[in-house]
PDB file of N, CA and C in Angstrom:
ATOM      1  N   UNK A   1      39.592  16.064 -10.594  1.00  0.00           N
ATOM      2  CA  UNK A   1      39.311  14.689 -10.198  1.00  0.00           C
ATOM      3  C   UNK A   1      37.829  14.574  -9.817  1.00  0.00           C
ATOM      4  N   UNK A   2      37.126  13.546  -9.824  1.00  0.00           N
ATOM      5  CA  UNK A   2      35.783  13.210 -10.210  1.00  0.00           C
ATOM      6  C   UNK A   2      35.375  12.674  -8.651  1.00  0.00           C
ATOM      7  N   UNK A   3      34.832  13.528  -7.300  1.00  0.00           N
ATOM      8  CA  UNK A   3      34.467  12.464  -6.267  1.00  0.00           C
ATOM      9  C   UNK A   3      33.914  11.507  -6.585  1.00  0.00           C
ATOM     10  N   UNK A   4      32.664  10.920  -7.539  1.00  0.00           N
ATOM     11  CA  UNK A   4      32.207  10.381  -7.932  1.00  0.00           C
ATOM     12  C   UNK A   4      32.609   9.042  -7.807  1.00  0.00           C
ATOM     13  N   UNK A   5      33.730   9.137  -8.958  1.00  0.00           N
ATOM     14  CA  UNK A   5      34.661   8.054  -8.904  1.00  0.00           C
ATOM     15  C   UNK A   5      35.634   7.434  -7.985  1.00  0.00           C
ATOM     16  N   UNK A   6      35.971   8.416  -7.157  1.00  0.00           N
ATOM     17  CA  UNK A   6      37.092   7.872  -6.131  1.00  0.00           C
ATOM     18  C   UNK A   6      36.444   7.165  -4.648  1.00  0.00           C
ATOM     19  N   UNK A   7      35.025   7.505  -4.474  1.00  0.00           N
ATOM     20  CA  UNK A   7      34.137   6.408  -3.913  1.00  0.00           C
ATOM     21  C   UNK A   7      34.467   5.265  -3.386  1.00  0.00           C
ATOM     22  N   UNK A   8      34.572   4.452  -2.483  1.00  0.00           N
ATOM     23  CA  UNK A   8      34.640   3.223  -2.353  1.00  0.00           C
ATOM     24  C   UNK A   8      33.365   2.377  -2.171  1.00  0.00           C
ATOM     25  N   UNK A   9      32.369   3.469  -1.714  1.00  0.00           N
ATOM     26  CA  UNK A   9      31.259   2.628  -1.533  1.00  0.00           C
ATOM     27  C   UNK A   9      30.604   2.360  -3.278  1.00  0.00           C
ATOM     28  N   UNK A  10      29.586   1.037  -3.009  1.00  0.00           N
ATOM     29  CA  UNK A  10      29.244   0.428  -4.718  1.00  0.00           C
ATOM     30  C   UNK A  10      28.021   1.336  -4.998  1.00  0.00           C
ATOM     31  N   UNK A  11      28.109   0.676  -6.299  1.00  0.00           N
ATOM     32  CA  UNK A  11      27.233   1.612  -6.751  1.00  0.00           C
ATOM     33  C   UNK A  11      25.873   0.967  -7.435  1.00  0.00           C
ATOM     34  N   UNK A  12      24.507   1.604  -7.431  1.00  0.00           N
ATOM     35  CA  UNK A  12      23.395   0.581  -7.385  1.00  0.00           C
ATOM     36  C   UNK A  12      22.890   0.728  -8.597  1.00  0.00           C
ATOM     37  N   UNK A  13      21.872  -0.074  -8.705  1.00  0.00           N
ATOM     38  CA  UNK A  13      21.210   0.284  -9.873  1.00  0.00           C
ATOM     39  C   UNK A  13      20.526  -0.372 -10.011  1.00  0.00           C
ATOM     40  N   UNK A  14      18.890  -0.267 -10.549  1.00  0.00           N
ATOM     41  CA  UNK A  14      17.462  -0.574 -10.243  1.00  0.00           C
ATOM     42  C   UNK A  14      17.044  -1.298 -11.556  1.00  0.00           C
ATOM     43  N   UNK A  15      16.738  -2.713 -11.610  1.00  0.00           N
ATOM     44  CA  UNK A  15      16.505  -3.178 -12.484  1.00  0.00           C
ATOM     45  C   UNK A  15      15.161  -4.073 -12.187  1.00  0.00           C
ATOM     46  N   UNK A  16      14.068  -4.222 -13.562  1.00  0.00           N
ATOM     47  CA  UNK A  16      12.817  -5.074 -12.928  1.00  0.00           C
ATOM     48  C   UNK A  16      13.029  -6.156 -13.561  1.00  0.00           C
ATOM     49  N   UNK A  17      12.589  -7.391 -12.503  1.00  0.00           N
ATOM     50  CA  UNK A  17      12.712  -8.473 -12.786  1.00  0.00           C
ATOM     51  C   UNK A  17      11.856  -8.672 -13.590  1.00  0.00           C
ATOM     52  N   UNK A  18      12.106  -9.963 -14.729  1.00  0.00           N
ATOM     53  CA  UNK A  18      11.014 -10.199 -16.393  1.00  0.00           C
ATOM     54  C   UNK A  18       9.569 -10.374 -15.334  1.00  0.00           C
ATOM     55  N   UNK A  19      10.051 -11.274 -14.198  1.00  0.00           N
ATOM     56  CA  UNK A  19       9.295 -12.094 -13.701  1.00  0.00           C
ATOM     57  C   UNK A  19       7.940 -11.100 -12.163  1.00  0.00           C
ATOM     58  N   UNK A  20       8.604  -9.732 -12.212  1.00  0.00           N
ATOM     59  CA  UNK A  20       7.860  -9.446 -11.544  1.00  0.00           C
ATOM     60  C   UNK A  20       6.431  -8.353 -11.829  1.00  0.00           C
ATOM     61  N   UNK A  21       5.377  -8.911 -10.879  1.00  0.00           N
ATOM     62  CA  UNK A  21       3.895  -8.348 -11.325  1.00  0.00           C
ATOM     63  C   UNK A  21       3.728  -7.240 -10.505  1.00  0.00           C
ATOM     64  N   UNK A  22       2.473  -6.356 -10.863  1.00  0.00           N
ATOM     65  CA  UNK A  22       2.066  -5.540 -10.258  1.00  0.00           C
ATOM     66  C   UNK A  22       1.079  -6.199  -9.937  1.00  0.00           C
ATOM     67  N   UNK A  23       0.473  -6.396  -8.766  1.00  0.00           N
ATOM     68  CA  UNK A  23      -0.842  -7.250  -8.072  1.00  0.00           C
ATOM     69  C   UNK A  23      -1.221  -6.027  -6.703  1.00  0.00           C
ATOM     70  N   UNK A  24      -3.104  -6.453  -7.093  1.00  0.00           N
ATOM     71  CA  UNK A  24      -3.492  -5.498  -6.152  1.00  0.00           C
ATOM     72  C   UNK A  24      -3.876  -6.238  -4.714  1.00  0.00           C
ATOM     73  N   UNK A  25      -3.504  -5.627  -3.457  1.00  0.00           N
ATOM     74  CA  UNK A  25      -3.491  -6.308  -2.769  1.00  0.00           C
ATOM     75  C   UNK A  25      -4.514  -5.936  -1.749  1.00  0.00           C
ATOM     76  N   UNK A  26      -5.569  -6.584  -0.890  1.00  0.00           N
ATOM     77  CA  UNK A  26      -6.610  -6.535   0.037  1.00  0.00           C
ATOM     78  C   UNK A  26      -5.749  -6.815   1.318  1.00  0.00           C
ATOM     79  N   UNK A  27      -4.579  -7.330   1.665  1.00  0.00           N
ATOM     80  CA  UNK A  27      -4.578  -7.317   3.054  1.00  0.00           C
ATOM     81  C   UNK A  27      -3.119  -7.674   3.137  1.00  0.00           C
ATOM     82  N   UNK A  28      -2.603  -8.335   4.368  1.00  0.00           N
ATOM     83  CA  UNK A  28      -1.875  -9.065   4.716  1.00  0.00           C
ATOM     84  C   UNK A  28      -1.837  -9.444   5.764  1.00  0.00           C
ATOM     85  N   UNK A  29      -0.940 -10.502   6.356  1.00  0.00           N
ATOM     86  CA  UNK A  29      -0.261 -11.253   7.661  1.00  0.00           C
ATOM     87  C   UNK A  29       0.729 -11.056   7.755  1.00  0.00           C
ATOM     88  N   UNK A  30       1.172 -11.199   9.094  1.00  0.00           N
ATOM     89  CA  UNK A  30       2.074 -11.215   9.655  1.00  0.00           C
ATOM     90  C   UNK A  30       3.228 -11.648  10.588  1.00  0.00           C
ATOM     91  N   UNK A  31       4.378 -12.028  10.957  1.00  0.00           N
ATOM     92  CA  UNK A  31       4.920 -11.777  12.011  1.00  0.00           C
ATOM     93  C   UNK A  31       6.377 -11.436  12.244  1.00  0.00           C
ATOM     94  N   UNK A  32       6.896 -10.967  13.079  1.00  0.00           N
ATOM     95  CA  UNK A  32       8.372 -10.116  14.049  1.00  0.00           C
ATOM     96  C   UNK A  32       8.677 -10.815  14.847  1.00  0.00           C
ATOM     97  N   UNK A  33       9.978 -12.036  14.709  1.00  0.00           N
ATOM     98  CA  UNK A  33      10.315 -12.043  16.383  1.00  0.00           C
ATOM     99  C   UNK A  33      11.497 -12.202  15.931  1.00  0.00           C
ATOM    100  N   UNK A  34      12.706 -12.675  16.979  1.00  0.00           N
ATOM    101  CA  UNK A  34      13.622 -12.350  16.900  1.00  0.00           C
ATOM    102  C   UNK A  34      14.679 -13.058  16.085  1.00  0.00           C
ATOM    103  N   UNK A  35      14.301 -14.270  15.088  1.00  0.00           N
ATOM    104  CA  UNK A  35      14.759 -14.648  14.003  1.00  0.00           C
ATOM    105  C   UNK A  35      14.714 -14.128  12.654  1.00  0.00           C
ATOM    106  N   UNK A  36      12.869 -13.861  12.724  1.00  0.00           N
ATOM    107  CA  UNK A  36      12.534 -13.184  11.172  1.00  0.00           C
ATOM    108  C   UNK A  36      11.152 -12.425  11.447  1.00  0.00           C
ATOM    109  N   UNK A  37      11.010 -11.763  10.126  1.00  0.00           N
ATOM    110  CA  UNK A  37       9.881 -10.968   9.644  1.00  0.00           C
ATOM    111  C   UNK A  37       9.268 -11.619   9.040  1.00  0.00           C
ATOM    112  N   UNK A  38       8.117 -11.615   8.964  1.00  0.00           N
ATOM    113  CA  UNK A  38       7.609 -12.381   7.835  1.00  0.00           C
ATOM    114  C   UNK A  38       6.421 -11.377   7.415  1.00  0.00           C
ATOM    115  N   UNK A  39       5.881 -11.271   6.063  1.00  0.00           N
ATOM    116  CA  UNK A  39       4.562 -10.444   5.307  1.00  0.00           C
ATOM    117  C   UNK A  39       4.016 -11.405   4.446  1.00  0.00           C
ATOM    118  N   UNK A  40       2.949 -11.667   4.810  1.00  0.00           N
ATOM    119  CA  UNK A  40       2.209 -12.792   3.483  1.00  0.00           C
ATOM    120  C   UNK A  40       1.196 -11.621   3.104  1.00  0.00           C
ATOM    121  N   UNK A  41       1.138 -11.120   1.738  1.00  0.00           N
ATOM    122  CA  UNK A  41      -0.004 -10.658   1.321  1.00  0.00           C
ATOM    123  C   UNK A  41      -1.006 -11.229   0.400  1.00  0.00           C
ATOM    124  N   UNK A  42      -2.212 -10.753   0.695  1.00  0.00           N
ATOM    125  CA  UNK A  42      -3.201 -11.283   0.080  1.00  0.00           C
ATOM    126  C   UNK A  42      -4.207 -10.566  -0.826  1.00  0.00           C
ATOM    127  N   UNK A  43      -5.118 -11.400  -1.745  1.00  0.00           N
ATOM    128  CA  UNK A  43      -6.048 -11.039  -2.543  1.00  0.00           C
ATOM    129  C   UNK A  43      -7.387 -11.474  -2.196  1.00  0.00           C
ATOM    130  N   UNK A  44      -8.398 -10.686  -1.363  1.00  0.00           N
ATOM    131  CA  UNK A  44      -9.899 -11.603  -1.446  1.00  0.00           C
ATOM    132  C   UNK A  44     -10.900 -11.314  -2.672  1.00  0.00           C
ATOM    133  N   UNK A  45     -10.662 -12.926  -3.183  1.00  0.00           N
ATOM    134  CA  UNK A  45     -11.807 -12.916  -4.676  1.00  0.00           C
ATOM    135  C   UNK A  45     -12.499 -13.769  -3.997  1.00  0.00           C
ATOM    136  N   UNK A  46     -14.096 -12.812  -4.610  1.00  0.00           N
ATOM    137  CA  UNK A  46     -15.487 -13.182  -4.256  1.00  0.00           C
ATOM    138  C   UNK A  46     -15.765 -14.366  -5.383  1.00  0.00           C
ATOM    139  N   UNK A  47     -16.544 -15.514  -4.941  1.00  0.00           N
ATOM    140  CA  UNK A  47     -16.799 -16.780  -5.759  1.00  0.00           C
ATOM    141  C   UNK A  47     -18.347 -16.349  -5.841  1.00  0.00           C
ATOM    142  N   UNK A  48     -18.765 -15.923  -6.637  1.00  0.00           N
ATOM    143  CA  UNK A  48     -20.186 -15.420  -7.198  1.00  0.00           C
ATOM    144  C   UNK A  48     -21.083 -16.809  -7.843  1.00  0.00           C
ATOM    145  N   UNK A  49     -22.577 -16.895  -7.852  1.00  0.00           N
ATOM    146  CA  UNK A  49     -23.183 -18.297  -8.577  1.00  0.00           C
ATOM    147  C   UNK A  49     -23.843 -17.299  -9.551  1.00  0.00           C
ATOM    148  N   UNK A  50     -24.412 -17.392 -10.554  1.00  0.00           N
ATOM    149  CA  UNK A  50     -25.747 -16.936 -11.299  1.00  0.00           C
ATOM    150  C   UNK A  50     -26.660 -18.226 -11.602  1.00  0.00           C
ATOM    151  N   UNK A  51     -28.077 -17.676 -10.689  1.00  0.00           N
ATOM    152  CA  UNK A  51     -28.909 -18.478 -11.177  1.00  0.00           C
ATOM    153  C   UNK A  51     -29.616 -18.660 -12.034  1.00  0.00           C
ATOM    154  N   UNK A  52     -30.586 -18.974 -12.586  1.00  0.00           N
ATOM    155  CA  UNK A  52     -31.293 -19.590 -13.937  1.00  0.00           C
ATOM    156  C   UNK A  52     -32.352 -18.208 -14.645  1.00  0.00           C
ATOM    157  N   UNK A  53     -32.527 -17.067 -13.672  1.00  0.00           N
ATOM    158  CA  UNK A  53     -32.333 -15.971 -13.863  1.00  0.00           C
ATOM    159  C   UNK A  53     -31.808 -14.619 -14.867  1.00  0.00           C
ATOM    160  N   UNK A  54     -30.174 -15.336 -14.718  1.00  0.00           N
ATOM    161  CA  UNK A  54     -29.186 -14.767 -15.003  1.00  0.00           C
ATOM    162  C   UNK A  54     -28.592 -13.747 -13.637  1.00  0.00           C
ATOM    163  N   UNK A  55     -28.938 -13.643 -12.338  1.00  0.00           N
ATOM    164  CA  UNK A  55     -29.162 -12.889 -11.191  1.00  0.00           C
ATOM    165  C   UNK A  55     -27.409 -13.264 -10.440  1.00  0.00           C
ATOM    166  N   UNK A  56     -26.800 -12.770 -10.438  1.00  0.00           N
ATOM    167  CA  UNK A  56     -25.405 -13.421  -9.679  1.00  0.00           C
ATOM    168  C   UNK A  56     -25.544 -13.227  -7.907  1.00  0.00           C
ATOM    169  N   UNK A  57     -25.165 -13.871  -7.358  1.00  0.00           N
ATOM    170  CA  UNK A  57     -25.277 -13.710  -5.615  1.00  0.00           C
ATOM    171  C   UNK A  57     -23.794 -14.373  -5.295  1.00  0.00           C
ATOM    172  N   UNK A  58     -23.191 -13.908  -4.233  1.00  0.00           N
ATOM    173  CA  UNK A  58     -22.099 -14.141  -3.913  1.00  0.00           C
ATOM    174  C   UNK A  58     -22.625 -14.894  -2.663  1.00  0.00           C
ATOM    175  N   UNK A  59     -21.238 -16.215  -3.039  1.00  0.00           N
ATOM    176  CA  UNK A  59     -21.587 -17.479  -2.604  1.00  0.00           C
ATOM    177  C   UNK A  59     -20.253 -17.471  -1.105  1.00  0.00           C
ATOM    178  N   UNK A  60     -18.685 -17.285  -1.535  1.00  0.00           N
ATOM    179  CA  UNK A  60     -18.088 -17.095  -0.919  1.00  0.00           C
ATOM    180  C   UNK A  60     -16.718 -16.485  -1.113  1.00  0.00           C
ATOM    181  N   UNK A  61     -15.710 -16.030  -0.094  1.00  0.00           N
ATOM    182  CA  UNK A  61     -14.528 -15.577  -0.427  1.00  0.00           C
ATOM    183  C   UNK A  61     -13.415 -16.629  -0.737  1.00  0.00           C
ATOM    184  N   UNK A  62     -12.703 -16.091  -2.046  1.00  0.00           N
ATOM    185  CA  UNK A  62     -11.257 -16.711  -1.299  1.00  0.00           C
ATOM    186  C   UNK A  62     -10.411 -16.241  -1.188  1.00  0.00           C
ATOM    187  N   UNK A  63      -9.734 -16.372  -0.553  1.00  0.00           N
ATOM    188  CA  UNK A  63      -8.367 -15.078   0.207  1.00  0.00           C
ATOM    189  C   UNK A  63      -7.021 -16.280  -0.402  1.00  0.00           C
ATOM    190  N   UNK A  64      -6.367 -15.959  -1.274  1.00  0.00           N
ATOM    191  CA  UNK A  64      -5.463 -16.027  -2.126  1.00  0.00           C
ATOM    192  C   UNK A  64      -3.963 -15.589  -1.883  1.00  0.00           C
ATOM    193  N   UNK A  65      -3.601 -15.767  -1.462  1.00  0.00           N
ATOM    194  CA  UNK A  65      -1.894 -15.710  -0.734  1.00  0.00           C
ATOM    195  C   UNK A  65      -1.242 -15.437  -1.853  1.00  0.00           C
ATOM    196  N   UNK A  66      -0.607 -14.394  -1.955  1.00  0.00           N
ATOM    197  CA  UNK A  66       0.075 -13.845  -3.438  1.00  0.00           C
ATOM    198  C   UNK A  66       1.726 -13.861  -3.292  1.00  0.00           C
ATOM    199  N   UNK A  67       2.197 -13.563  -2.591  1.00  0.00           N
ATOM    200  CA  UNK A  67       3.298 -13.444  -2.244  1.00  0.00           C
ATOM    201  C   UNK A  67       3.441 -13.924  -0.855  1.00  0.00           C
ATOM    202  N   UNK A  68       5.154 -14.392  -0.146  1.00  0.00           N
ATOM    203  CA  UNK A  68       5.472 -14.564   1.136  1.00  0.00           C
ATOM    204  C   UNK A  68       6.741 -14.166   1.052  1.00  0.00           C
ATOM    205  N   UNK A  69       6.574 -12.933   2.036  1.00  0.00           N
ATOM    206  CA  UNK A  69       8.425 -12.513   1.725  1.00  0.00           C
ATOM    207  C   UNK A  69       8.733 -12.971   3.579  1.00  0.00           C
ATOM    208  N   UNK A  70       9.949 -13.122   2.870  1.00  0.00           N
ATOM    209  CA  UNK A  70      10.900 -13.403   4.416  1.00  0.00           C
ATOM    210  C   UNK A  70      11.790 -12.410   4.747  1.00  0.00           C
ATOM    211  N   UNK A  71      12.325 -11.819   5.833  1.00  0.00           N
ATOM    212  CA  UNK A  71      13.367 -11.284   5.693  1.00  0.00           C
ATOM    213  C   UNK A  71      13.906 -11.279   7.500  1.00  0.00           C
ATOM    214  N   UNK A  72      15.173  -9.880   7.346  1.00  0.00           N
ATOM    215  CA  UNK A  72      15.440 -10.079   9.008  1.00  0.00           C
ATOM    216  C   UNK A  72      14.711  -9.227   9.829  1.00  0.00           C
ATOM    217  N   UNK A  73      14.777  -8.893  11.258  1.00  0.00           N
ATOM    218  CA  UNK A  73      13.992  -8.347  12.137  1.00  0.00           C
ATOM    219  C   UNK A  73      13.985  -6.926  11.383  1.00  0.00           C
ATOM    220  N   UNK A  74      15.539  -6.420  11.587  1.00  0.00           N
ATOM    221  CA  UNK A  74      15.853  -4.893  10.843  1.00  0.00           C
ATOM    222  C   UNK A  74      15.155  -4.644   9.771  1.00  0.00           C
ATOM    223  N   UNK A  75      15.071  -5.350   8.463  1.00  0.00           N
ATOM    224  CA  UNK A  75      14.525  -4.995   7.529  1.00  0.00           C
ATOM    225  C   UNK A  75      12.616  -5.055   7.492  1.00  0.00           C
ATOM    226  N   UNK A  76      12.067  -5.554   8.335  1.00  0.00           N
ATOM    227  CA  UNK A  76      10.975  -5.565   8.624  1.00  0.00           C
ATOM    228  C   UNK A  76      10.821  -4.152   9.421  1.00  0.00           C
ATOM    229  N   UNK A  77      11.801  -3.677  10.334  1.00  0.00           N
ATOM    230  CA  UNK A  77      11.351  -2.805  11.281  1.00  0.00           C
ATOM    231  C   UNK A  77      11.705  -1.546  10.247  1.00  0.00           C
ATOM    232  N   UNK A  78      12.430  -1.798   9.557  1.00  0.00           N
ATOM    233  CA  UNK A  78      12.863  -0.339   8.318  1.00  0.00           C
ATOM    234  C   UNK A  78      11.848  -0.481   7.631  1.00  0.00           C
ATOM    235  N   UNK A  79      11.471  -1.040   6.690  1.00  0.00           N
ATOM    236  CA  UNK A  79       9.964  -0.874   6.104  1.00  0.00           C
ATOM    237  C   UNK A  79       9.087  -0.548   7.254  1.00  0.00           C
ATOM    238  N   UNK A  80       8.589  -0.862   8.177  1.00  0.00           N
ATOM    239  CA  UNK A  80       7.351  -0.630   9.255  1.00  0.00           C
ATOM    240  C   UNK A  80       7.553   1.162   9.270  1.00  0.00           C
ATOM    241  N   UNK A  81       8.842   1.798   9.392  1.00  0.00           N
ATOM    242  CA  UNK A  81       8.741   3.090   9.968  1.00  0.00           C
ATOM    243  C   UNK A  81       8.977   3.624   8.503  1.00  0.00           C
ATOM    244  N   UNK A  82       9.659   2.915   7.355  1.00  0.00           N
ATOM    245  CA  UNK A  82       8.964   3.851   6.217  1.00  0.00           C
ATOM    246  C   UNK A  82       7.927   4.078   6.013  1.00  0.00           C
ATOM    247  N   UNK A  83       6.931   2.599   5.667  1.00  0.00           N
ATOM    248  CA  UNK A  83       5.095   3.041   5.797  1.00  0.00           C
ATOM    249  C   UNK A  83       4.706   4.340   6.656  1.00  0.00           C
ATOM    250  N   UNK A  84       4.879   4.047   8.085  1.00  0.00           N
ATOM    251  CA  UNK A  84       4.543   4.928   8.804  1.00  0.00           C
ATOM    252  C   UNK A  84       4.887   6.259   8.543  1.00  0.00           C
ATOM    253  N   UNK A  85       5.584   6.612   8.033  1.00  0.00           N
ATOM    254  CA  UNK A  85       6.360   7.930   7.196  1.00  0.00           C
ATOM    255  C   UNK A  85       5.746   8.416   6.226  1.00  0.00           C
ATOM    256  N   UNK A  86       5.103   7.179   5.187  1.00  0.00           N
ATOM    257  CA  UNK A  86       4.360   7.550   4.024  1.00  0.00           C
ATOM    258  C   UNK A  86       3.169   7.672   4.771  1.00  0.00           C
ATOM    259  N   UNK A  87       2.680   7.055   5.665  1.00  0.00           N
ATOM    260  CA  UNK A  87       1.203   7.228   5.974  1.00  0.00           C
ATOM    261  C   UNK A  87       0.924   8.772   7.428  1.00  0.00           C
ATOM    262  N   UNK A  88       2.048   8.828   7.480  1.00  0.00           N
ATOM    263  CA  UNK A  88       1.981  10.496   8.148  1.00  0.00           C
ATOM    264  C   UNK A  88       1.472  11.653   7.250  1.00  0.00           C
ATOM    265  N   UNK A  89       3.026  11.032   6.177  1.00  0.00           N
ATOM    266  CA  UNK A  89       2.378  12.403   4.682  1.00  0.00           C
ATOM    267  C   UNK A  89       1.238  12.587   4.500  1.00  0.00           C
ATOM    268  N   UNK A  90       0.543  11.189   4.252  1.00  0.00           N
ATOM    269  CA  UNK A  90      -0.568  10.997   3.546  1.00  0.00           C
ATOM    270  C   UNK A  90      -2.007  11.819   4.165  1.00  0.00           C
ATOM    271  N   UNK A  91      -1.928  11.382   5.895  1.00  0.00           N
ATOM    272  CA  UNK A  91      -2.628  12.003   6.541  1.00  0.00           C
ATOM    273  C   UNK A  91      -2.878  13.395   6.638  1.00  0.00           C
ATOM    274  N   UNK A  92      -1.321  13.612   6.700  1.00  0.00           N
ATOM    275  CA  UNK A  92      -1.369  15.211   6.717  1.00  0.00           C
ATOM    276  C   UNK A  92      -2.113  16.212   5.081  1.00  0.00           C
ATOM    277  N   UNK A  93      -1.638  15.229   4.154  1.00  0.00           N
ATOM    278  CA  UNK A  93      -2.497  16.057   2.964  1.00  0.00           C
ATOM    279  C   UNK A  93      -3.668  15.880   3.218  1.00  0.00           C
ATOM    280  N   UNK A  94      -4.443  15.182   3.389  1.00  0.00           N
ATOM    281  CA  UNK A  94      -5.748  14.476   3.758  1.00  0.00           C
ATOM    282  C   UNK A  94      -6.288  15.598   4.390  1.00  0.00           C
ATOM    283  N   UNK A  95      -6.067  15.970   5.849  1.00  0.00           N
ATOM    284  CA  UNK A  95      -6.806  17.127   6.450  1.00  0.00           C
ATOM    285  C   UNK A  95      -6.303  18.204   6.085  1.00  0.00           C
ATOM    286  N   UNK A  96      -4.988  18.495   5.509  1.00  0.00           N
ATOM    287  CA  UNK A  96      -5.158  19.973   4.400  1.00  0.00           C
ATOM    288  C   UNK A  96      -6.062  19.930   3.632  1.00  0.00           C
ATOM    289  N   UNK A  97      -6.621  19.040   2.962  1.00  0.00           N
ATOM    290  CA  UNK A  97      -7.640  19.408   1.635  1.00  0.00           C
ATOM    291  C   UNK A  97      -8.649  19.018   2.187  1.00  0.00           C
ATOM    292  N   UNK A  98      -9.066  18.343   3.476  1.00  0.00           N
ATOM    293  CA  UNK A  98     -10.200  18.146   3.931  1.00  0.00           C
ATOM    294  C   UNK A  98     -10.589  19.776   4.766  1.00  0.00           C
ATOM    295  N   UNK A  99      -9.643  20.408   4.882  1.00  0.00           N
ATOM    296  CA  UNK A  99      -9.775  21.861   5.359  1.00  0.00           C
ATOM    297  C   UNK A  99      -9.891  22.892   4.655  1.00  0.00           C
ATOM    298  N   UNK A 100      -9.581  22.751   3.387  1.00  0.00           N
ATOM    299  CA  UNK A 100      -9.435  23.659   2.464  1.00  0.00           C
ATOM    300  C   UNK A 100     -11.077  23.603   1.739  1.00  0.00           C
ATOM    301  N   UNK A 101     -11.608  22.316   1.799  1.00  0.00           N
ATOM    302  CA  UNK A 101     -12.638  22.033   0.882  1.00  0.00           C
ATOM    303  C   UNK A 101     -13.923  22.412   2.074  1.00  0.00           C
ATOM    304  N   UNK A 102     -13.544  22.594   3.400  1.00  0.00           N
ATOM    305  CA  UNK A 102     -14.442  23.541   4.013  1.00  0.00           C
ATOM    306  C   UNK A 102     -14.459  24.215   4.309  1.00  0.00           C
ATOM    307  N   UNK A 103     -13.548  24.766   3.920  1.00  0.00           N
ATOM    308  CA  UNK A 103     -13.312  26.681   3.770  1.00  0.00           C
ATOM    309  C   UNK A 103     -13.735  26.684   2.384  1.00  0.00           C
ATOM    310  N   UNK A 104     -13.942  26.182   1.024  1.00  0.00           N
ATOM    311  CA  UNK A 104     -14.652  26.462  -0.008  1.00  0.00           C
ATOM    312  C   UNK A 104     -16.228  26.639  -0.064  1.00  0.00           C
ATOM    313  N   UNK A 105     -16.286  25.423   0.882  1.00  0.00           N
ATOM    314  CA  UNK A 105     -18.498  25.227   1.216  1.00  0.00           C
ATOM    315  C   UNK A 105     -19.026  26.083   2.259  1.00  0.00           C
ATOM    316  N   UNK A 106     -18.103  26.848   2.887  1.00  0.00           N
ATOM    317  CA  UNK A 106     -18.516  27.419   3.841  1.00  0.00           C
ATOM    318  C   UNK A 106     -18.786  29.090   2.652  1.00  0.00           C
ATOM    319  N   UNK A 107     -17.297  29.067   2.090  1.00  0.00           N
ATOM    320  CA  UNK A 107     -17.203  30.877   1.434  1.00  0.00           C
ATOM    321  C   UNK A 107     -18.627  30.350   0.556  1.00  0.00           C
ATOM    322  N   UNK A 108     -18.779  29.320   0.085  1.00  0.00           N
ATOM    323  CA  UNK A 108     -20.212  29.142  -0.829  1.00  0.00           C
ATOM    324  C   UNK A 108     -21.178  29.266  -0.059  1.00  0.00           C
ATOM    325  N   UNK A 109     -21.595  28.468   0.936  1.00  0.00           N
ATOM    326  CA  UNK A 109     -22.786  29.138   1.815  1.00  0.00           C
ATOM    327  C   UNK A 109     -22.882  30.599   1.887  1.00  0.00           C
ATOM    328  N   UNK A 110     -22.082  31.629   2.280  1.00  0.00           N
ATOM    329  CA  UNK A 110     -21.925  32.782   2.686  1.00  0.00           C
ATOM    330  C   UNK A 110     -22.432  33.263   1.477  1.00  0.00           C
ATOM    331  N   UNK A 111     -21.483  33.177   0.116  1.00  0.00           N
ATOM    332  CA  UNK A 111     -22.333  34.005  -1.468  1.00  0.00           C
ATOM    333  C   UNK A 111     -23.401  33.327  -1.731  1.00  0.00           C
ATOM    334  N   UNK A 112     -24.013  32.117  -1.412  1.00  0.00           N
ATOM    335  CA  UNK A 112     -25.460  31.616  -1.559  1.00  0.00           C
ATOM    336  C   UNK A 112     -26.231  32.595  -0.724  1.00  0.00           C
ATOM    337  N   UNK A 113     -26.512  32.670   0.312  1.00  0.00           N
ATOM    338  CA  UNK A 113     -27.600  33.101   0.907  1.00  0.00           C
ATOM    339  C   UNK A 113     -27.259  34.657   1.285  1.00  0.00           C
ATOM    340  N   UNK A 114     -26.944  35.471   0.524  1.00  0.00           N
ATOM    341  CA  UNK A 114     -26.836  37.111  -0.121  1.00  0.00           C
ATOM    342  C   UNK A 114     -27.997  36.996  -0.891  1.00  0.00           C
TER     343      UNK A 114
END
């Protein structure tokens, strides 16, 4: 017999919407209280002029609201401590190879000046 199958809990499965983008994102907003979560993220595009030149100078930003998700307190606070989870990892590789790469310049100083 198959545990698999005799399961009661459902079963998932990951599908992408036609409709959804990959967009790069510069920031976001926020807020948590005890109705909802809310995340507005954003895009800042620079509004550039070129003058008679041909010389471009940036004139001003616009910060572009790309998405607004809603959700409940829980699901805001479950994403918050996943990030934080990914951004532990992240750190931690960070000063492994920021340690490793000065233990490389250092063993190079040492066979340089022989």
């Amino acid at each position: 017999m198959d545990p698999v199958k005799d399961t009661d809990e459902p079963r998932y499965s990951v599908v992408r919407n036609r409709e959804c983008e990959v967009l790069h994102i510069d920031g976001v907003y926020g807020t948590l209280n005890p109705a909802t979560g809310q995340l507005v993220f954003y895009q800042d595009v620079p509004k550039v002029e070129i003058d008679e030149d041909g010389l471009m100078s940036p004139r001003s930003v616009e910060r572009v609201l790309v998405v607004d998700t809603r959700m409940s307190p829980e699901t805001f606070r479950s994403i918050a401590y996943w990030m934080l989870e990914h951004v532990q990892h992240y750190e931690r590789w960070m000063w492994d190879n920021l340690r490793r790469q000065e233990e490389m310049d250092k063993e190079g100083d040492r066979e340089g000046s022989s």
